[in-house]
C-alpha atoms as a PDB file:
ATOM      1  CA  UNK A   1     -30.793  13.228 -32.239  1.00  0.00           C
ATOM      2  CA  UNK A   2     -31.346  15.649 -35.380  1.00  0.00           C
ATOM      3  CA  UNK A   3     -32.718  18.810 -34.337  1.00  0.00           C
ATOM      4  CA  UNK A   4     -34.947  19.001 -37.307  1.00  0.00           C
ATOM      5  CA  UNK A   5     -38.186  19.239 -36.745  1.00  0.00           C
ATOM      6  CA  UNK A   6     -37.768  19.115 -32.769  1.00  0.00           C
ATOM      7  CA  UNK A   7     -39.304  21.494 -30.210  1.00  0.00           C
ATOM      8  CA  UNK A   8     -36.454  23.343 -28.043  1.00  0.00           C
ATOM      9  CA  UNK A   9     -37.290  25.822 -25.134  1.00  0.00           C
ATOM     10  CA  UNK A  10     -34.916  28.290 -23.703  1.00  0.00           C
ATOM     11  CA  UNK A  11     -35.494  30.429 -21.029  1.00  0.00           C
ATOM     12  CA  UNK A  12     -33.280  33.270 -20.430  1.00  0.00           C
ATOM     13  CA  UNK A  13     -33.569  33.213 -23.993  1.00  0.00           C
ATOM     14  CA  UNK A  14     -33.668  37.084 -25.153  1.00  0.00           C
ATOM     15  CA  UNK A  15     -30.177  38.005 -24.421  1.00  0.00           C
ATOM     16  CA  UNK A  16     -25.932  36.376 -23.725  1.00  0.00           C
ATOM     17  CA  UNK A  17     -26.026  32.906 -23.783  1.00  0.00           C
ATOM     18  CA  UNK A  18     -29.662  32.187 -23.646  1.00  0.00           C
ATOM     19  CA  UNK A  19     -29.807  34.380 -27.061  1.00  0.00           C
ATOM     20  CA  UNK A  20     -27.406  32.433 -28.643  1.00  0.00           C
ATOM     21  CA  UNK A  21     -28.401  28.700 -27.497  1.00  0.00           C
ATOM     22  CA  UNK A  22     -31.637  29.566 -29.180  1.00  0.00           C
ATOM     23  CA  UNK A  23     -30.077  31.073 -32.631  1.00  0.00           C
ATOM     24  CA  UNK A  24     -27.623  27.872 -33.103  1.00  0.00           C
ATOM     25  CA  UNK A  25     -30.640  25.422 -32.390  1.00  0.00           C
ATOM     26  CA  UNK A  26     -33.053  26.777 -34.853  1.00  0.00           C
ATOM     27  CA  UNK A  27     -29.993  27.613 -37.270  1.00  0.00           C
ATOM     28  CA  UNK A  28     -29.681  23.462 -36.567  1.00  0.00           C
ATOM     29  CA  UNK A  29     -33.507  23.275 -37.660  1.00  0.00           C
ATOM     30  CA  UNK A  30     -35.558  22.973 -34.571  1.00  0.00           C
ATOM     31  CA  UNK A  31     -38.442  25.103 -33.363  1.00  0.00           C
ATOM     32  CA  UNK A  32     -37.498  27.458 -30.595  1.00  0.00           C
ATOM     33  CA  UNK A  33     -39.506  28.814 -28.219  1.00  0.00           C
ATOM     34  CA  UNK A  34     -37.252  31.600 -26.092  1.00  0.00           C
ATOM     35  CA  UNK A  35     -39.014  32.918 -22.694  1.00  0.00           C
ATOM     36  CA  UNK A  36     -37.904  36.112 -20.513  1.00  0.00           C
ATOM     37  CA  UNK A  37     -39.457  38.581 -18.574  1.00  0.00           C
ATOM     38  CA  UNK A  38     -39.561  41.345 -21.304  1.00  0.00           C
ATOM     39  CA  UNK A  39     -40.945  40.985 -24.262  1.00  0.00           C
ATOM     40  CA  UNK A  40     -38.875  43.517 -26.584  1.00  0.00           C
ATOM     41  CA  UNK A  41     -35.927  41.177 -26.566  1.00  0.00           C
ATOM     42  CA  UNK A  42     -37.726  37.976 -27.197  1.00  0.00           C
ATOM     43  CA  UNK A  43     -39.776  39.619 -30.271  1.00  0.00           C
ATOM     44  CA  UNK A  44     -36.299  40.822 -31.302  1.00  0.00           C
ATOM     45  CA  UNK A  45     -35.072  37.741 -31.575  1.00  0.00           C
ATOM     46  CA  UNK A  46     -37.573  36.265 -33.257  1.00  0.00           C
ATOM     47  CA  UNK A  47     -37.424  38.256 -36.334  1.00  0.00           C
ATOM     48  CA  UNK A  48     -34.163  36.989 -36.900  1.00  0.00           C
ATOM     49  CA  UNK A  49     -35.614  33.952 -37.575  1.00  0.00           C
ATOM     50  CA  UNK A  50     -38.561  32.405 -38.466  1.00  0.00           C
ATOM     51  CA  UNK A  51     -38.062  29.667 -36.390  1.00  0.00           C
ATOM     52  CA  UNK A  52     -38.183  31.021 -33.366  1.00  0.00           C
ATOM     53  CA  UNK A  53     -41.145  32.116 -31.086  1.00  0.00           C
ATOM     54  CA  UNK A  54     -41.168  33.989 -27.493  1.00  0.00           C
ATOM     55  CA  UNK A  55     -42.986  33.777 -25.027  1.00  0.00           C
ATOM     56  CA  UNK A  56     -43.309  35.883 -22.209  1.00  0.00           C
ATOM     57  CA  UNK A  57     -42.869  33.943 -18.949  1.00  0.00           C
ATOM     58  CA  UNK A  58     -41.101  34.413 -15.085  1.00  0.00           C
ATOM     59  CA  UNK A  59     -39.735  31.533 -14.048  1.00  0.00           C
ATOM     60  CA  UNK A  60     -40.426  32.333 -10.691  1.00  0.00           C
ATOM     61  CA  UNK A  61     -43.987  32.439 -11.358  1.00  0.00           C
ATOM     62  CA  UNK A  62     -45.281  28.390 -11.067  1.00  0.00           C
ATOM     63  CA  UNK A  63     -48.468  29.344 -13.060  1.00  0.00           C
ATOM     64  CA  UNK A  64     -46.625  31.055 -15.582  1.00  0.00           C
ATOM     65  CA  UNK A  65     -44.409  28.616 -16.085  1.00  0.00           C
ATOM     66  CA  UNK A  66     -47.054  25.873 -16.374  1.00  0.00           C
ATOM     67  CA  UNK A  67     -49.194  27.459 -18.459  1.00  0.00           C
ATOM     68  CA  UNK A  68     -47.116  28.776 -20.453  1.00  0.00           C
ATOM     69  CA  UNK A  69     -45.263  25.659 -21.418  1.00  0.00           C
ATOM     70  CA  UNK A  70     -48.301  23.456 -21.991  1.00  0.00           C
ATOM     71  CA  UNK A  71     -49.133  26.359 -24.339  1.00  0.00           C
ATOM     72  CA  UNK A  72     -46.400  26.537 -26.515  1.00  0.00           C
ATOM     73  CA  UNK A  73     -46.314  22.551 -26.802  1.00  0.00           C
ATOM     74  CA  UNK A  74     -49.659  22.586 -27.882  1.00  0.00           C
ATOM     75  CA  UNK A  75     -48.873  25.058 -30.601  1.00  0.00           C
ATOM     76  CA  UNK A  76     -45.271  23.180 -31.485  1.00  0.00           C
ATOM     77  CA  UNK A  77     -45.351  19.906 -29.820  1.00  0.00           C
ATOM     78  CA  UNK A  78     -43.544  18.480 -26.983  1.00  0.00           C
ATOM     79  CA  UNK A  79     -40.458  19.787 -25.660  1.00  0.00           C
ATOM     80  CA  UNK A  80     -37.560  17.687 -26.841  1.00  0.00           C
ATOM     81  CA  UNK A  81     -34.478  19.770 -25.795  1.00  0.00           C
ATOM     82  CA  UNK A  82     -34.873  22.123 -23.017  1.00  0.00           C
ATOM     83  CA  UNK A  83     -32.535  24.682 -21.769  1.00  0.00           C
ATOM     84  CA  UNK A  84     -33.063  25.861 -18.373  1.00  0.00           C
ATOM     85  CA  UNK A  85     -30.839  29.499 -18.390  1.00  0.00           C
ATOM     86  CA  UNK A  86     -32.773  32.042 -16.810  1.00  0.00           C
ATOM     87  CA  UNK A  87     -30.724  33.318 -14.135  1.00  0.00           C
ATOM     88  CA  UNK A  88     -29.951  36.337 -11.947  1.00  0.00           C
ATOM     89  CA  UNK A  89     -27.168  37.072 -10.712  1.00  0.00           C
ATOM     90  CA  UNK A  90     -26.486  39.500  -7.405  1.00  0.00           C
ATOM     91  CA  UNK A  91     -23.340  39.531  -5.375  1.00  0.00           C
ATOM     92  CA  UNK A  92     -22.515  40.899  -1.736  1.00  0.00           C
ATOM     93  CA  UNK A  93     -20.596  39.854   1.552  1.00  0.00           C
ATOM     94  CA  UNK A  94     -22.703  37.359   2.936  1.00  0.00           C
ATOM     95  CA  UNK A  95     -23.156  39.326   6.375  1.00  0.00           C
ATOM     96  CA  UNK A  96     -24.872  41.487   4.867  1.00  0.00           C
ATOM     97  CA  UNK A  97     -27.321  39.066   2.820  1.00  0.00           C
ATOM     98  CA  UNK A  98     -30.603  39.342   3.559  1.00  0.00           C
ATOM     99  CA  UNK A  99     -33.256  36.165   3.694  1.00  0.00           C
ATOM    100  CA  UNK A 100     -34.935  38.448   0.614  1.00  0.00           C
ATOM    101  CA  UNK A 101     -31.761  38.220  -1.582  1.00  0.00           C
ATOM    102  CA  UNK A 102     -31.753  34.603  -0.644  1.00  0.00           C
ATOM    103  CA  UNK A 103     -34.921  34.037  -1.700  1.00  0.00           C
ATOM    104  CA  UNK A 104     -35.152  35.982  -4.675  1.00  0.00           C
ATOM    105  CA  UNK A 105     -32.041  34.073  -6.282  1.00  0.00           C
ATOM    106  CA  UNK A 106     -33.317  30.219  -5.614  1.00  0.00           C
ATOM    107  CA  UNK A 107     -36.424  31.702  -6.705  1.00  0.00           C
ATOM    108  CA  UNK A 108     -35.275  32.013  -9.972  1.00  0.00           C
ATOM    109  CA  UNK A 109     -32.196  30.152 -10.098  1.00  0.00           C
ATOM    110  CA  UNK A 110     -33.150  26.623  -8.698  1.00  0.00           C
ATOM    111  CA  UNK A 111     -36.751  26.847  -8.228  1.00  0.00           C
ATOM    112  CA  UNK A 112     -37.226  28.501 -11.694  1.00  0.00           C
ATOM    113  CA  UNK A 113     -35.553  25.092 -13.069  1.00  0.00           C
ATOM    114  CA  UNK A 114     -37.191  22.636 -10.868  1.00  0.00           C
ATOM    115  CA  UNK A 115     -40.736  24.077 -12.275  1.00  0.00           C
ATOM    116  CA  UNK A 116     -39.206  24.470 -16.440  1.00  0.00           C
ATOM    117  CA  UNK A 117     -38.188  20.892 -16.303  1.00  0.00           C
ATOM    118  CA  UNK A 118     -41.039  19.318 -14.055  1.00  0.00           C
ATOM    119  CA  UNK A 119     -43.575  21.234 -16.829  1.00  0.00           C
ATOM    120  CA  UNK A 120     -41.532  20.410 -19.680  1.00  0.00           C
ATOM    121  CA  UNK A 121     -41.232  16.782 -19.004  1.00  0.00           C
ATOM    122  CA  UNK A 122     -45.322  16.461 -18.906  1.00  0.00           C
ATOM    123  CA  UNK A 123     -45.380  17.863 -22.320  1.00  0.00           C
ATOM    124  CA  UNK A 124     -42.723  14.674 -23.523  1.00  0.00           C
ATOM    125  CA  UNK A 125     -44.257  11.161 -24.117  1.00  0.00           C
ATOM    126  CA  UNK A 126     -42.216   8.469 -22.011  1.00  0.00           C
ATOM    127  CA  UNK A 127     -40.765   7.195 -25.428  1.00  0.00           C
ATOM    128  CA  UNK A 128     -39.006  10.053 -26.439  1.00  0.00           C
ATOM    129  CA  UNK A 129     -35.932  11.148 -26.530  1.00  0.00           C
ATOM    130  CA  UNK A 130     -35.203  14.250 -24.587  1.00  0.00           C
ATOM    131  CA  UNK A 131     -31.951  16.524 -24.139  1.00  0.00           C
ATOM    132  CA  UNK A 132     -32.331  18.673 -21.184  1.00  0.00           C
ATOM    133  CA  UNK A 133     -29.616  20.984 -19.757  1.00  0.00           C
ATOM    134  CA  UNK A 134     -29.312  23.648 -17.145  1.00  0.00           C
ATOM    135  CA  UNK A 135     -27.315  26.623 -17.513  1.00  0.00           C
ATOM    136  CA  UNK A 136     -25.147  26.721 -14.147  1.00  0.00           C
ATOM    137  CA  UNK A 137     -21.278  28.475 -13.304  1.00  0.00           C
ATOM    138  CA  UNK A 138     -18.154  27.882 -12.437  1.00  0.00           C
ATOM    139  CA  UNK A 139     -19.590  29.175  -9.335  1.00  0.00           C
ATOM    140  CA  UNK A 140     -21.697  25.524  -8.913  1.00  0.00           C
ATOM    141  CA  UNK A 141     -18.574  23.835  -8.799  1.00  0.00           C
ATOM    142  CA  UNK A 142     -15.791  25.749  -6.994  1.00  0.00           C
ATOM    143  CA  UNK A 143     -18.301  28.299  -5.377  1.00  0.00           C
ATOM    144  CA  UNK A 144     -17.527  32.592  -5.336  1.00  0.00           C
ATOM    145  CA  UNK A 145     -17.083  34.313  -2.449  1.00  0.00           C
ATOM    146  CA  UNK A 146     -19.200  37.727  -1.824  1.00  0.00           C
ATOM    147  CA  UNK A 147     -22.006  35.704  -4.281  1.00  0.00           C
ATOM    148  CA  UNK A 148     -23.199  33.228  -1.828  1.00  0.00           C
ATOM    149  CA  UNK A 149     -26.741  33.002  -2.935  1.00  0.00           C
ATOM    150  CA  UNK A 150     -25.473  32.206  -6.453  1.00  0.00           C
ATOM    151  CA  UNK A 151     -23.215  29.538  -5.570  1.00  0.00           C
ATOM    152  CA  UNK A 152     -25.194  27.418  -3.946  1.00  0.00           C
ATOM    153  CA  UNK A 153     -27.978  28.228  -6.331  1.00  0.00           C
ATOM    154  CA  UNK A 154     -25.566  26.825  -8.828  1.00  0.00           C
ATOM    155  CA  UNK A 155     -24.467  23.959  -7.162  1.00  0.00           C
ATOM    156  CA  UNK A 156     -28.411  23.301  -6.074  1.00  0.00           C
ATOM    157  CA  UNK A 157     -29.038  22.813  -9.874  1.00  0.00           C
ATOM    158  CA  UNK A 158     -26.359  20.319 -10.464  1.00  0.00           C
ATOM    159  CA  UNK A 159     -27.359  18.321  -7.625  1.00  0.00           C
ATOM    160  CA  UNK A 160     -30.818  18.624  -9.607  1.00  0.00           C
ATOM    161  CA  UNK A 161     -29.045  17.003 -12.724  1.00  0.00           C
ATOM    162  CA  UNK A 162     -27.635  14.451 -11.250  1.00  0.00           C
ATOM    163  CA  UNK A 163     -30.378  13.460  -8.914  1.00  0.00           C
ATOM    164  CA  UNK A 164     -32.874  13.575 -12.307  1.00  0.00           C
ATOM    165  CA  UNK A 165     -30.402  11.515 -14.503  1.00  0.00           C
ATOM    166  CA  UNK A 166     -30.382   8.821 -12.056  1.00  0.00           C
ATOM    167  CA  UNK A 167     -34.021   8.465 -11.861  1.00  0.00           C
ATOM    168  CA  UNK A 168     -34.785   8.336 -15.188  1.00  0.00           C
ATOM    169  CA  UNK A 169     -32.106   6.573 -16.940  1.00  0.00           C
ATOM    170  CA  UNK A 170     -33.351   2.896 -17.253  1.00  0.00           C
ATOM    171  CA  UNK A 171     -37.029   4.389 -17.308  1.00  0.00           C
ATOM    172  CA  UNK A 172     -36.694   7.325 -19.948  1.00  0.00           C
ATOM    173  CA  UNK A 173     -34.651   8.063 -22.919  1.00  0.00           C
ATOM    174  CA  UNK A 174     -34.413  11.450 -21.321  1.00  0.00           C
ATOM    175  CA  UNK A 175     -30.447  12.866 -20.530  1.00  0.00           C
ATOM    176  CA  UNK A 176     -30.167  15.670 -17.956  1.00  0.00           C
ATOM    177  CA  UNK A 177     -26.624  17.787 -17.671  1.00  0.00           C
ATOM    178  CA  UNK A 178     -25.475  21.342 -16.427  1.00  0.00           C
ATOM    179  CA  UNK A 179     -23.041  23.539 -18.259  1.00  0.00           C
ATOM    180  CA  UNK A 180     -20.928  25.261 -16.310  1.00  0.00           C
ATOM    181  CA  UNK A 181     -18.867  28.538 -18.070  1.00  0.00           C
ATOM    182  CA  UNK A 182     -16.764  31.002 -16.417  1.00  0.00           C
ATOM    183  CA  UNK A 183     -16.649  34.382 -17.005  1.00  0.00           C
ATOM    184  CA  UNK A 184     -18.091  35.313 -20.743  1.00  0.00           C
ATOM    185  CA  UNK A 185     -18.183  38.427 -22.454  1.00  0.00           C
ATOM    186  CA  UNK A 186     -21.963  38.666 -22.340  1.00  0.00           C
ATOM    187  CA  UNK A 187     -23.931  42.053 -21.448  1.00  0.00           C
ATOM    188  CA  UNK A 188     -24.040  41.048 -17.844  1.00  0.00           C
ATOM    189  CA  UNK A 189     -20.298  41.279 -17.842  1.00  0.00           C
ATOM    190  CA  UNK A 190     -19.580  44.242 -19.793  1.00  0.00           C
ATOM    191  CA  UNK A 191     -21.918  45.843 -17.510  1.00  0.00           C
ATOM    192  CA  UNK A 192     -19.819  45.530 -14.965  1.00  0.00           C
ATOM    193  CA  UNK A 193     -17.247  46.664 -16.203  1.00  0.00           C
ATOM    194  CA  UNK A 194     -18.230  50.827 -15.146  1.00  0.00           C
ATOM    195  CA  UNK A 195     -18.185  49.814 -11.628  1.00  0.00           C
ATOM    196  CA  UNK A 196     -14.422  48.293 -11.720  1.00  0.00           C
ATOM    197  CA  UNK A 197     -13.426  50.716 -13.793  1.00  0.00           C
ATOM    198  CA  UNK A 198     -14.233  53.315 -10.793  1.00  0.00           C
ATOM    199  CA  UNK A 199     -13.179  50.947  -8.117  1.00  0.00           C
ATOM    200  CA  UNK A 200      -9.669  49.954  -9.447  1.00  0.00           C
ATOM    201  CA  UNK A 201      -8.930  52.991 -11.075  1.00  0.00           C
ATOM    202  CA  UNK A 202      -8.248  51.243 -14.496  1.00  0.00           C
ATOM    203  CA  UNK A 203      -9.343  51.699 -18.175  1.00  0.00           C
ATOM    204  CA  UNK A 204     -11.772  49.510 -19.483  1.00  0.00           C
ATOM    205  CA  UNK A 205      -9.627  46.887 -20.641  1.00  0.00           C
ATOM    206  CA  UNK A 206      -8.076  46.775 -16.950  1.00  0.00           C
ATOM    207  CA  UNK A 207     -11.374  46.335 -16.026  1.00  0.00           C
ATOM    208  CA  UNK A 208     -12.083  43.208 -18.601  1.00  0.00           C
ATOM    209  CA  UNK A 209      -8.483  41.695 -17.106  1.00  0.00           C
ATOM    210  CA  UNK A 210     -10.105  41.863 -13.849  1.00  0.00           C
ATOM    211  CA  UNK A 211     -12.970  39.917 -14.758  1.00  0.00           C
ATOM    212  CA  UNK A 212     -11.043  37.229 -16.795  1.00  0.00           C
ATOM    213  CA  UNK A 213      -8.546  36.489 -14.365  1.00  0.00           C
ATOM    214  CA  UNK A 214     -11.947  34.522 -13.237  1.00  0.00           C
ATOM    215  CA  UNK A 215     -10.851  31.930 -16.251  1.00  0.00           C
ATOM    216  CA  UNK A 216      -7.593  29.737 -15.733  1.00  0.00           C
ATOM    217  CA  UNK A 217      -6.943  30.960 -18.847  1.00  0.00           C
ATOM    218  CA  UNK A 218      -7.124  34.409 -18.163  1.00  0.00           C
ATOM    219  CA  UNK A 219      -9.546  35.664 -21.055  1.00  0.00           C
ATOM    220  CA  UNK A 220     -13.190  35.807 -21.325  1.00  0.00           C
ATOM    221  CA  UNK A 221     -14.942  33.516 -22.854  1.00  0.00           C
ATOM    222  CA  UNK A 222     -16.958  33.543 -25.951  1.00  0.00           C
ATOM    223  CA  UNK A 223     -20.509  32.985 -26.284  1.00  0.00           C
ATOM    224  CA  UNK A 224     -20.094  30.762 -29.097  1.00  0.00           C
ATOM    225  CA  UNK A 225     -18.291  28.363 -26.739  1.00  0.00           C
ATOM    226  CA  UNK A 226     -20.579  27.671 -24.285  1.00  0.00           C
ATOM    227  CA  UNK A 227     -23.033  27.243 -27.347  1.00  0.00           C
ATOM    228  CA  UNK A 228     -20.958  24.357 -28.705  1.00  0.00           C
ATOM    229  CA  UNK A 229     -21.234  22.493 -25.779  1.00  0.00           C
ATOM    230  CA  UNK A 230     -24.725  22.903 -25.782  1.00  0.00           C
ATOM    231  CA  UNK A 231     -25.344  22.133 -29.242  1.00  0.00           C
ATOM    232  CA  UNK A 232     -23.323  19.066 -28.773  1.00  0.00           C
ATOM    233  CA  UNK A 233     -25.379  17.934 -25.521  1.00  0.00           C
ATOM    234  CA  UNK A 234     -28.147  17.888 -27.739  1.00  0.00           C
ATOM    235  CA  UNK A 235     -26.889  15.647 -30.312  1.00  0.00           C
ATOM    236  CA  UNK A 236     -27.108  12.017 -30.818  1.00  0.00           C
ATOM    237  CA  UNK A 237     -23.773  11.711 -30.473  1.00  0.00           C
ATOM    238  CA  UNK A 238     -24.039  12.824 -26.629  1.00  0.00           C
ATOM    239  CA  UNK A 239     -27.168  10.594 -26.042  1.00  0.00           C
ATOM    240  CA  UNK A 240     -25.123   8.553 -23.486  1.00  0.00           C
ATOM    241  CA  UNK A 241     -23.418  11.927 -21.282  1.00  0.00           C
ATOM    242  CA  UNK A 242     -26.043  12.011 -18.619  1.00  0.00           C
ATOM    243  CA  UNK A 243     -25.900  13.653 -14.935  1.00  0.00           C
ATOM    244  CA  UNK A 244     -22.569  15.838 -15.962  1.00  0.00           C
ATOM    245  CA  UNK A 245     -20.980  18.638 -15.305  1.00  0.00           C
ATOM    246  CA  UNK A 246     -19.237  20.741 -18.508  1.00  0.00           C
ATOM    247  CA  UNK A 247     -16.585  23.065 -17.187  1.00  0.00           C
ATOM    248  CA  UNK A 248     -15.708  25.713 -19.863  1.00  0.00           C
ATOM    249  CA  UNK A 249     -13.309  27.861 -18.084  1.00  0.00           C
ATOM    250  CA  UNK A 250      -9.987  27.098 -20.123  1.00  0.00           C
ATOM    251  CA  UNK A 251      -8.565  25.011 -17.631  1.00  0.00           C
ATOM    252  CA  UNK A 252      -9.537  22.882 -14.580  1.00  0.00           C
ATOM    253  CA  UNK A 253     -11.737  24.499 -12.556  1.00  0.00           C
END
């Protein structure tokens, strides 16, 4: 499946590995559309290059979403690869979880990628070929403690993979799949990095050891990893991995 001339969508796709999902694909030729909340970051982006175009949109927002993809495949055409990334990300013991914080993470997290692939699939003709992938964690397969709401957010979008590869795989040329990275050195991380710094009483580079003992490997990851994988997902070469999980946490989760 040559990206040339295809039509990806990324949401999430402003900033980490959202940002540079969207950079490798239209590097690869294809036409990008990146969504996110904020528009400063998207337009960013896309002067980097030409091929890619943002689009303001909340995944949480079912008439945004809708909208705004049938939009953007009426200006590019349908959406061949999608990458479903937007995420947040909030941790806390789970006594103390509200029903809100619930909420507002499978807002975003699952229900944000039910609605981006539901809207992107009426864009695709049923004789296309289609590469779609959700961004999910470590934390969908092994779960995190003191992040409940993001675990099984995570897992909830595998089980979405999986479910969706089984229905359309003798009906569509369609492949669904989840990535799953550990910890990667992405602004979201190094933003955390203050508050262990404080709580640990270490330097900064304590505070990155902290984070990557999260990896078997005990680094952080690279963007550029999990960006491989994806890249590769959306090949022709991967046009028969469907309904998997891709652990990229240097070692067995």
């Amino acid at each position: 499946m040559e990206h040339i001339g295809k039509h990806a969508l990324v949401t999430g796709g402003g900033s980490g590995i959202g940002r540079a999902i969207a950079l490798a694909l239209a590097e690869a030729g294809a036409e990008v559309t990146i969504t996110g909340r904020r528009a400063e970051p998207l337009q960013a982006l896309a002067a980097e290059n030409p091929r890619i175009h943002p689009c303001v949109m909340d995944v949480s927002d079912e008439s945004a979403v809708r909208s705004g993809i049938a939009e953007v495949a009426a200006a590019r055409g349908p959406i061949t690869i999608c990458i479903a990334n937007a995420g947040i990300a909030e941790g806390g013991p789970f006594m103390k979880t509200s029903l809100a914080d619930w909420r507002r993470t499978m807002t975003t997290n699952l229900d944000g990628v039910f609605l981006t692939f539901q809207a992107a699939l009426e864009t695709l003709p049923a004789d296309l070929p289609g590469r779609y992938i959700v961004v999910s964690s470590i934390a969908g397969v092994r779960g995190l403690k003191n992040a409940i709401p993001y675990s099984a957010s995570k897992h909830g979008v595998i089980g979405l993979v999986r479910g969706l590869s089984e229905e359309f795989m003798q009906k569509r040329p369609v492949t669904f799949n989840a990535l799953c990275p550990g910890y990667v050195d992405t602004d979201i991380v190094q933003n955390q990095l203050p508050g262990l710094m404080r709580r640990f009483d270490v330097d900064r580079a304590g505070a990155e050891g902290i984070v990557a003992s999260g990896n078997r490997h005990k680094r952080l990851l690279q963007v550029d990893e999990t960006t491989a994988a994806a890249i590769w997902l959306c090949s022709d070469a991967a046009r028969s991995v469907n309904g998997q999980t891709i652990e990229i946490a240097g070692g067995q989760v």
